[in-house]
Protein backbone atom coordinates (compact mmCIF):
# COMPACT_ATOMS: atom_id res chain seq x y z
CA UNK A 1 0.00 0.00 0.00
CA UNK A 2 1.26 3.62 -0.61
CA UNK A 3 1.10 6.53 1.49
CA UNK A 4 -1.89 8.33 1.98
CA UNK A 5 -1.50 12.36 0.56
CA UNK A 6 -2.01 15.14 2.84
CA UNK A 7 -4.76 17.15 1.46
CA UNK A 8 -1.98 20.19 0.87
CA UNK A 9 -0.13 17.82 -1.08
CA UNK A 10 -3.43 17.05 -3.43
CA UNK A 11 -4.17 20.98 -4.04
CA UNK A 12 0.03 22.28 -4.00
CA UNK A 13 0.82 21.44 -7.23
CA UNK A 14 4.07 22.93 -9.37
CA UNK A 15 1.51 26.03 -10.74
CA UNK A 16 0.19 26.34 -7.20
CA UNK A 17 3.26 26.94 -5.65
CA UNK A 18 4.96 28.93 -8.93
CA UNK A 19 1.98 31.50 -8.36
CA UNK A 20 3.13 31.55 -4.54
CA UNK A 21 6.29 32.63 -5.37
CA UNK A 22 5.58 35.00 -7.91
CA UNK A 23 5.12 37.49 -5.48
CA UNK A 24 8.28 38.50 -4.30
CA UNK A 25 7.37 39.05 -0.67
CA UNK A 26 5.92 36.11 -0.69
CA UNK A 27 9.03 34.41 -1.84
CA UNK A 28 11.59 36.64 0.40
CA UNK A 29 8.90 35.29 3.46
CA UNK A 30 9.22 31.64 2.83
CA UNK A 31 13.05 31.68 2.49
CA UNK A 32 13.35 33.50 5.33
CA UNK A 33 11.34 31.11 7.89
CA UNK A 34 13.17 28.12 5.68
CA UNK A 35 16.14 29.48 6.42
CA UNK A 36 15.31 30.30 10.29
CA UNK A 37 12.66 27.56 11.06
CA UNK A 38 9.87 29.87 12.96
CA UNK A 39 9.86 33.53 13.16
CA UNK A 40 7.54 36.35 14.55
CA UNK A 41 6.17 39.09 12.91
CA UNK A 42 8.20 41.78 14.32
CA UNK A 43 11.12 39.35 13.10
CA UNK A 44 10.22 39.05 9.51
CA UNK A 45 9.10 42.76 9.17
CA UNK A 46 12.45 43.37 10.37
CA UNK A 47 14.31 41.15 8.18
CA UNK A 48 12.03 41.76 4.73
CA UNK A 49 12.05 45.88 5.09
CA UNK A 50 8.87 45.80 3.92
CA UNK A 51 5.78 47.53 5.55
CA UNK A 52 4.75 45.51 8.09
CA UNK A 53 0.71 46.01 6.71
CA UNK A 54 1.92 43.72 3.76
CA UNK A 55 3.65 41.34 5.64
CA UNK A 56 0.98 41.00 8.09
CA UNK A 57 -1.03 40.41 5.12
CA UNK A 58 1.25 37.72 2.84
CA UNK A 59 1.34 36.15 6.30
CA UNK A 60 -1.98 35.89 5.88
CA UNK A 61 -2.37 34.58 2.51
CA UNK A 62 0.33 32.36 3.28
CA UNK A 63 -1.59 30.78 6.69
CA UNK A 64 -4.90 30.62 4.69
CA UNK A 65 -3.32 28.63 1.53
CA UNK A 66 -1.82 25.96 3.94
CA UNK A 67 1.45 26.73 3.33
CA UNK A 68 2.39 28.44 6.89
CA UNK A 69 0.84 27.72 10.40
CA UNK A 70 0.74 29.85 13.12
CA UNK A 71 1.48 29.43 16.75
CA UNK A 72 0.52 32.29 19.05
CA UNK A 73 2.17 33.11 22.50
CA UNK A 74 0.13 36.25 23.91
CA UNK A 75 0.16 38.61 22.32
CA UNK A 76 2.89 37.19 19.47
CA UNK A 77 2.84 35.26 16.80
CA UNK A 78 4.98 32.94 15.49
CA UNK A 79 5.34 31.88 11.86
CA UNK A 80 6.89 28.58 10.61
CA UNK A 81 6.42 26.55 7.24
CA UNK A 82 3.70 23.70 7.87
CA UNK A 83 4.56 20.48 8.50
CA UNK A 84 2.44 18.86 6.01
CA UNK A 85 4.29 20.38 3.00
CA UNK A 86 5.63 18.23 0.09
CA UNK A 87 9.45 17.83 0.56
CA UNK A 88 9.88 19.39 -2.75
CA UNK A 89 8.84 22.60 -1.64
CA UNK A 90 12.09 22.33 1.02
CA UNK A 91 14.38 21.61 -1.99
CA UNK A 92 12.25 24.80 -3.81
CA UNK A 93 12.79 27.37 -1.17
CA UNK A 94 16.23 25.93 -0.45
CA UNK A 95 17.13 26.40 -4.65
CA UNK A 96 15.93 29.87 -4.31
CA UNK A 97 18.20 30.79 -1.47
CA UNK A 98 20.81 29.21 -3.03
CA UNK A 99 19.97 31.48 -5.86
CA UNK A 100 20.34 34.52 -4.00
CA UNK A 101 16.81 35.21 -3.26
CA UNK A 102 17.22 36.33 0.81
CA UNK A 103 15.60 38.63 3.04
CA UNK A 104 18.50 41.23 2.30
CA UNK A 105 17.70 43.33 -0.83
């Protein structure tokens, strides 16, 4: 018998995830928690320079899609890539560091 897909896996396909990343927020987001495992807010608005409405809000779009899950502590919360994702989305966001594509711009 094989093993059972996560329901993420059955919706994030390759054009899924390419439309993700398009955004490059989006992107600079994802490698960043790859790179760091689990970050707060404050952290990423930090690190991204960006205004922290619109990363509030791709951390948003991010949570809803099934791509990031939340943990809150108070009044903080804590971003991390979710567990369910295909490993190829690891090797992905890995590539695009590799490639240059950081929180530093």
């Amino acid at each position: 018998m094989g093993a059972q897909a996560s329901p993420l896996t059955e919706t994030l396909r390759g054009a899924e995830f390419h439309r993700i990343i398009s955004d490059e927020c989006r992107l600079r987001a994802l490698t960043c928690l790859y790179e760091a495992g689990e970050l707060e807010v404050e952290d990423l608005v930090g690190a991204l320079s960006q205004d922290p409405t619109q990363i509030r809000e791709t951390l948003g779009e991010l949570t809803a899609c099934g791509v990031l899950s939340e943990r809150r502590e108070r009044f903080r919360v804590h971003y991390r890539l979710a567990d369910e994702l295909p490993a190829w989305v690891g090797i992905a966001l890995g590539a695009a560091r590799d490639w240059g594509v950081s929180a530093a711009r």
